[in-house]
N, C-alpha and C. Protein backbone atom coordinates (compact mmCIF):
# COMPACT_ATOMS: atom_id res chain seq x y z
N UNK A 1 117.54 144.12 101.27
CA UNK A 1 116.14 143.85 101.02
C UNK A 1 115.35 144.12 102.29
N UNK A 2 114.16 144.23 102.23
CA UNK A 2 113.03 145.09 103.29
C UNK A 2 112.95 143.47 104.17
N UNK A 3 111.90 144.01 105.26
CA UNK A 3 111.68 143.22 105.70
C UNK A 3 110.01 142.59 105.48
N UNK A 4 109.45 143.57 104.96
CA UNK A 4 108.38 143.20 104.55
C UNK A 4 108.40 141.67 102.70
N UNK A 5 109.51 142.24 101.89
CA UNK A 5 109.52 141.22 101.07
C UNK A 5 110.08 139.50 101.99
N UNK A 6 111.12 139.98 102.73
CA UNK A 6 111.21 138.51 103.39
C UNK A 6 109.82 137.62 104.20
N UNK A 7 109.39 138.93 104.70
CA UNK A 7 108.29 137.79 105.23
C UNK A 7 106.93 137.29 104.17
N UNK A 8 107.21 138.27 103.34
CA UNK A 8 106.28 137.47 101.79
C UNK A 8 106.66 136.55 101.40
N UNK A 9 107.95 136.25 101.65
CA UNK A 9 108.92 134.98 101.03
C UNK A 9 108.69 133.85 101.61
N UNK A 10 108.61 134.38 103.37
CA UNK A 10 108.32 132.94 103.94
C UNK A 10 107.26 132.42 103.68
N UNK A 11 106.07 133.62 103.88
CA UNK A 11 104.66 133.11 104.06
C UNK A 11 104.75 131.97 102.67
N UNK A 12 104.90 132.27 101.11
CA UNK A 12 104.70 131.95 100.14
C UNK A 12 105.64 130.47 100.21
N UNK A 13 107.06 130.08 101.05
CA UNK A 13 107.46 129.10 101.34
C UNK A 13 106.61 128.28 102.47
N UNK A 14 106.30 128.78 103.19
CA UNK A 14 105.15 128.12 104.19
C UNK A 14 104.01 127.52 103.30
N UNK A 15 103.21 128.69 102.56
CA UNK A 15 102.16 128.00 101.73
C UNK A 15 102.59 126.52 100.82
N UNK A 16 104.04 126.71 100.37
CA UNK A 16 104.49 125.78 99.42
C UNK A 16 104.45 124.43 100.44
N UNK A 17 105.26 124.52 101.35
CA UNK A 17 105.39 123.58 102.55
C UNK A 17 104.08 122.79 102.54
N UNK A 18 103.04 123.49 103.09
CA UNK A 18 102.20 123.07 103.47
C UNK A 18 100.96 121.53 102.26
N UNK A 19 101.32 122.99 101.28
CA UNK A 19 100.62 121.87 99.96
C UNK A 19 101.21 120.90 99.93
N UNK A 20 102.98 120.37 99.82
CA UNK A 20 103.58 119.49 99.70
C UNK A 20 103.11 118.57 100.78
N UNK A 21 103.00 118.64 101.97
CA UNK A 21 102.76 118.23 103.31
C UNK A 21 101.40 117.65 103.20
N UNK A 22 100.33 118.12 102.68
CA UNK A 22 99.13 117.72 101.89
C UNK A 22 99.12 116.49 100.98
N UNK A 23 100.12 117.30 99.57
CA UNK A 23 100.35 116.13 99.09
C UNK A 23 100.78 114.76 99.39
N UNK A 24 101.46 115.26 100.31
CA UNK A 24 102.45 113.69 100.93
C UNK A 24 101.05 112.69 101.20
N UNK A 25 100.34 113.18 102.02
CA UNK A 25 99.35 112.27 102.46
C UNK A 25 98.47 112.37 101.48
N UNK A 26 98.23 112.74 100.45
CA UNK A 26 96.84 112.17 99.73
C UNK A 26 97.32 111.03 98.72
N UNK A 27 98.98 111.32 98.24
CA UNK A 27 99.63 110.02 97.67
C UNK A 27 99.70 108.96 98.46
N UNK A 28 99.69 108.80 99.72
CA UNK A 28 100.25 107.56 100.53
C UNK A 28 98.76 107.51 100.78
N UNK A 29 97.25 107.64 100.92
CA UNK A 29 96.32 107.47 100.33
C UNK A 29 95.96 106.84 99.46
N UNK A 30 96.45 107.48 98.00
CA UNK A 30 96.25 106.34 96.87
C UNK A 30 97.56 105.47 96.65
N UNK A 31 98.20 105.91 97.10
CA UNK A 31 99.05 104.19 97.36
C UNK A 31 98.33 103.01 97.82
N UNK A 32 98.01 103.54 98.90
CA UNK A 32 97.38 102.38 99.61
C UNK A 32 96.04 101.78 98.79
N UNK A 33 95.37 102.53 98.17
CA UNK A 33 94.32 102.85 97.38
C UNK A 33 94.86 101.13 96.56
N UNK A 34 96.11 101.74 95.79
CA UNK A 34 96.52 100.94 94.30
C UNK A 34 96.98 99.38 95.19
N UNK A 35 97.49 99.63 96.34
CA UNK A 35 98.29 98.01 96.79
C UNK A 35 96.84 97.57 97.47
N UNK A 36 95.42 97.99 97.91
CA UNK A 36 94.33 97.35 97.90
C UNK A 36 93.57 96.88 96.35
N UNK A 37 93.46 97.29 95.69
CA UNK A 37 93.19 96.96 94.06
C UNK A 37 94.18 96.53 93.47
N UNK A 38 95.23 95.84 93.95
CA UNK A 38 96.33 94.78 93.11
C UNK A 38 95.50 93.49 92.64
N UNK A 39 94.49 93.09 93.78
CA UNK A 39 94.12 91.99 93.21
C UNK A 39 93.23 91.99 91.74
N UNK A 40 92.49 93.13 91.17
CA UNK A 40 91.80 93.50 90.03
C UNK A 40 92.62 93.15 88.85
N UNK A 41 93.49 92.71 88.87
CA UNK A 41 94.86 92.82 87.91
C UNK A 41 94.75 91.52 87.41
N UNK A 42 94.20 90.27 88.61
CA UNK A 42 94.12 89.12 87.84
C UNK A 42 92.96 88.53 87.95
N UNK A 43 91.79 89.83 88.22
CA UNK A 43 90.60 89.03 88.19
C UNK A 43 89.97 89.43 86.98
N UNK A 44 88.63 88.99 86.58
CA UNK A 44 88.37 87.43 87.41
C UNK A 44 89.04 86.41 86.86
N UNK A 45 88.98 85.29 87.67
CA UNK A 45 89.81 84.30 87.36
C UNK A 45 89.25 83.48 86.33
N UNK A 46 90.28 82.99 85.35
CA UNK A 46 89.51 82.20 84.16
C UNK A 46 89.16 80.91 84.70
N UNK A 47 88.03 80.10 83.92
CA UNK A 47 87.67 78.39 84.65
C UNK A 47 86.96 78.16 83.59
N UNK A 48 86.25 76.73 83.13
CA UNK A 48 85.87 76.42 81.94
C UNK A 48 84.45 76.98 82.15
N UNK A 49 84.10 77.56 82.64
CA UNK A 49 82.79 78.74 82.85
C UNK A 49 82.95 80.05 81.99
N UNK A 50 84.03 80.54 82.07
CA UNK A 50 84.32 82.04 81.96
C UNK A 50 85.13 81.45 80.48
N UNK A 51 86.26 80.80 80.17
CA UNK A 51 87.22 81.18 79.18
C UNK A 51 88.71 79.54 79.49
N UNK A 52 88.19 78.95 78.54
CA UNK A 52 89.73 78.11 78.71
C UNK A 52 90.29 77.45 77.45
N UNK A 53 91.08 77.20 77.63
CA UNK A 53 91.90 76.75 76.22
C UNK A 53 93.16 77.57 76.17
N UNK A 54 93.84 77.50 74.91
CA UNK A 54 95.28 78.28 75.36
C UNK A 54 95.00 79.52 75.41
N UNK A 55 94.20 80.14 74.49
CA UNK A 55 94.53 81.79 74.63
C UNK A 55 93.82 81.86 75.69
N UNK A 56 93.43 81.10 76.89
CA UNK A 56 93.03 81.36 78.34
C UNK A 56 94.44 81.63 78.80
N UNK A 57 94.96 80.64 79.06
CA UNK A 57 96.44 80.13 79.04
C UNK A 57 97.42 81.67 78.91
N UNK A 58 97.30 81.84 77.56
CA UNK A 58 98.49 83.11 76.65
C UNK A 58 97.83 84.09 77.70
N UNK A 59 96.49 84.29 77.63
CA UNK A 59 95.75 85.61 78.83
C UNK A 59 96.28 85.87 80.32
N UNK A 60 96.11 84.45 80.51
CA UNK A 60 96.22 84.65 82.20
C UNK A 60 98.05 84.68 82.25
N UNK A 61 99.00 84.11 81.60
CA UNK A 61 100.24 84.68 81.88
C UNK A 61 100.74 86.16 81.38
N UNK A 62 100.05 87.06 80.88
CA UNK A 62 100.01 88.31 79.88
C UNK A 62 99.48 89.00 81.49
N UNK A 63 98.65 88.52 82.36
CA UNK A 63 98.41 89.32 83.27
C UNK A 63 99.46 89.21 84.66
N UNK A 64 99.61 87.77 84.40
CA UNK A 64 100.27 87.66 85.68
C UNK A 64 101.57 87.94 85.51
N UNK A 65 102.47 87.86 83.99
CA UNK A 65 104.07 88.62 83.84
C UNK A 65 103.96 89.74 83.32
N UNK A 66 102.96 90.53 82.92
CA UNK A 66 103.02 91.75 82.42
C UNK A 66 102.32 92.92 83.11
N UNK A 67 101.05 92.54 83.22
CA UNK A 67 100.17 93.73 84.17
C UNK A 67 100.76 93.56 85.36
N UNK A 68 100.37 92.53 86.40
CA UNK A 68 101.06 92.54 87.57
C UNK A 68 102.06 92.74 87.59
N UNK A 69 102.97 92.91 87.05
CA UNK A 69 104.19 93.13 87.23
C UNK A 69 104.54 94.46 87.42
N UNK A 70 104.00 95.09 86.62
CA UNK A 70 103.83 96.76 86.21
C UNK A 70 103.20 97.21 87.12
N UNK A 71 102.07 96.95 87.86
CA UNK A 71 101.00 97.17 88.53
C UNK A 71 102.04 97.30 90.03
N UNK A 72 102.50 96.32 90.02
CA UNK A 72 103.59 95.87 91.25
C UNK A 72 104.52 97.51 91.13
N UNK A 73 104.92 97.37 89.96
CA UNK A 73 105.70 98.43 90.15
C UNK A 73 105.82 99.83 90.49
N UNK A 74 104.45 99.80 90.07
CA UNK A 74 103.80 101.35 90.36
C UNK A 74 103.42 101.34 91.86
N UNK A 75 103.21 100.64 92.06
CA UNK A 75 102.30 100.86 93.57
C UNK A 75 103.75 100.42 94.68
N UNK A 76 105.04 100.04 94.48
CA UNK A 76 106.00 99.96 94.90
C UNK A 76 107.05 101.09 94.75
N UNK A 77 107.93 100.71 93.96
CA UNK A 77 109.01 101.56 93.57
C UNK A 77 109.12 102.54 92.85
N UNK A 78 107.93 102.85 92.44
CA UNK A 78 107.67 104.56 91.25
C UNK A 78 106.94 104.71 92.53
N UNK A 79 106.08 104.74 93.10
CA UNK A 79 105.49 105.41 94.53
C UNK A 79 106.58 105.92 95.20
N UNK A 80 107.45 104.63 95.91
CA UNK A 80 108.25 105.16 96.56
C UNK A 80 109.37 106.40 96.23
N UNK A 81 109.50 105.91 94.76
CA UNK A 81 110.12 107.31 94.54
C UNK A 81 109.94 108.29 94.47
N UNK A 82 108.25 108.70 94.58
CA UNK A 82 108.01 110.08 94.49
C UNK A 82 107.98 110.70 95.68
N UNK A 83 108.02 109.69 97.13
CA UNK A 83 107.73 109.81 97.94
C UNK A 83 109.29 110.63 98.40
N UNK A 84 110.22 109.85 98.07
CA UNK A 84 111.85 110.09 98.19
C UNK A 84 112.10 111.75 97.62
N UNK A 85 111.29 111.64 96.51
CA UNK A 85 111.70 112.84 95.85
C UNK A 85 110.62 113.88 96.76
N UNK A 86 109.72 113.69 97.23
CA UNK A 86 108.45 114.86 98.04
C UNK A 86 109.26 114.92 99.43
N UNK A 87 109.89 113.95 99.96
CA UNK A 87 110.62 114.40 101.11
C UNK A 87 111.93 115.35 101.28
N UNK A 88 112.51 114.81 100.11
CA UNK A 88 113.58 115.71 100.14
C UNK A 88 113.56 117.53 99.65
N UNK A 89 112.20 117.11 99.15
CA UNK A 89 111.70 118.82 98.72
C UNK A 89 111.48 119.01 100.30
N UNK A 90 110.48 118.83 101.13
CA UNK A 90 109.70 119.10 102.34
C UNK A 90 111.11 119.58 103.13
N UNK A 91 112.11 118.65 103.00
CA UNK A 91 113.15 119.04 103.97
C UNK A 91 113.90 120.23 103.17
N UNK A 92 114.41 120.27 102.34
CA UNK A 92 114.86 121.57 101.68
C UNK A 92 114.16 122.72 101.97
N UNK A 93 112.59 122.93 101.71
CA UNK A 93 111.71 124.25 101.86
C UNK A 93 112.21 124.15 103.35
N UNK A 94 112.49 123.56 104.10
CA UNK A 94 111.94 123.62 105.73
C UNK A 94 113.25 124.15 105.82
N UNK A 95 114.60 123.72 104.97
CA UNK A 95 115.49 124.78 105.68
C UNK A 95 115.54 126.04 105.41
N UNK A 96 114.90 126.18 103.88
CA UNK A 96 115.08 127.60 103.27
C UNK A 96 113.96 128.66 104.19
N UNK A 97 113.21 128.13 104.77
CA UNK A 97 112.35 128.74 106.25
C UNK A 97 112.96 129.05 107.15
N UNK A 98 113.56 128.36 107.09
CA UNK A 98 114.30 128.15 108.89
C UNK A 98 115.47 129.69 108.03
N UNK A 99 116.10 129.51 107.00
CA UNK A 99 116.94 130.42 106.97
C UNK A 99 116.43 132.03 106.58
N UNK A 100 115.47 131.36 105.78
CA UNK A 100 114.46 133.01 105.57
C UNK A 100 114.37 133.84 107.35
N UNK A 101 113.90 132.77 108.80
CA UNK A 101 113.40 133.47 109.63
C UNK A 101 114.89 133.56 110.31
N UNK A 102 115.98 133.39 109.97
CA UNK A 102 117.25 134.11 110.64
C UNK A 102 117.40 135.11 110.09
N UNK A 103 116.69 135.27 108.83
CA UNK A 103 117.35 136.83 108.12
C UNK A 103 116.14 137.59 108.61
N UNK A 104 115.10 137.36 108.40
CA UNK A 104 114.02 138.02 109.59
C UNK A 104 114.62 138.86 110.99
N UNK A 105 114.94 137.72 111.80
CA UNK A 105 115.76 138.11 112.97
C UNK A 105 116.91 138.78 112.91
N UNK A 106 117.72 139.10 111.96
CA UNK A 106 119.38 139.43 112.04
C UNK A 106 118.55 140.97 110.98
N UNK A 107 117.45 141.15 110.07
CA UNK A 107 116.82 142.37 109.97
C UNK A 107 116.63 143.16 111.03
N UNK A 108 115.68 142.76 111.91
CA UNK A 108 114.77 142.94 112.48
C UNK A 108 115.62 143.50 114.39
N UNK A 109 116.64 142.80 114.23
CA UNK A 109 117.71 143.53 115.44
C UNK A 109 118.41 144.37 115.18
N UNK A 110 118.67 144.80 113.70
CA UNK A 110 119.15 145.54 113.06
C UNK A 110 118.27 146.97 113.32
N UNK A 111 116.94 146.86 112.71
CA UNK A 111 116.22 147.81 112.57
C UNK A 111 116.07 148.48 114.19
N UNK A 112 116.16 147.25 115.19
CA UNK A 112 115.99 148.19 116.50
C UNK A 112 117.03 148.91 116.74
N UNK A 113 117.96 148.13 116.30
CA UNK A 113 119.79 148.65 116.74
C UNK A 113 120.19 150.28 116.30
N UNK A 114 119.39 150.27 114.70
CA UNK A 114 119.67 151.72 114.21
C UNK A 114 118.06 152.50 114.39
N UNK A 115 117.36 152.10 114.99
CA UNK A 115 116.40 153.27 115.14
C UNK A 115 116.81 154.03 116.88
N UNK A 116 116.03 155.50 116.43
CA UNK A 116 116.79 156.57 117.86
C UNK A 116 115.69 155.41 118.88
N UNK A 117 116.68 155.88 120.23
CA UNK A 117 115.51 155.58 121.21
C UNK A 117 115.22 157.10 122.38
């Protein structure tokens, strides 16, 4: 293969890199985003102003074992996993770079090696 398609390869792995590298930080952004708005989950708070009696009662535990809980989860351990899964891409592209620019180099000494001088 030329040496001109390899370095299309990298550039287009670089571009990939980079978006991911992007992405990383605009998720850990709205992460932070979702674990500042956890508290929305159990507001507002019920009081004999707003709502009381049992289905106050049935309400406010429906938020506090079900939404929060979920809410918890997302902004915890489904975050973190995408985060697990965006790193291990970032490190994969970064080797398939690193190995694209040895075949670059092991081309490219080649091409001096067999041209006349």
């Amino acid at each position: 293969m030329s040496l001109s398609y390899f370095y299309a390869k990298l550039r287009k792995k670089q571009m990939h890199l980079q978006r991911l590298i992007r992405c990383e930080g605009e998720l850990s952004q709205h992460q932070q985003d979702f674990i500042r708005h956890e508290r929305l989950c159990t507001t507002p708070e019920l009081s004999a102003v707003t709502w009381e009696g049992d289905l106050a009662s049935w309400f406010d535990r429906i938020r506090e074992n079900n939404v929060l809980t979920e809410y918890q989860g997302l902004s915890g351990s489904q975050f973190n996993h995408v985060f697990r899964v965006l790193s291990k891409t970032i490190e994969q592209i970064e080797q398939e770079i690193e190995r694209i620019r040895q075949m670059i180099a092991a081309l490219e000494s080649e091409e001096r090696r067999d041209s006349p001088r």
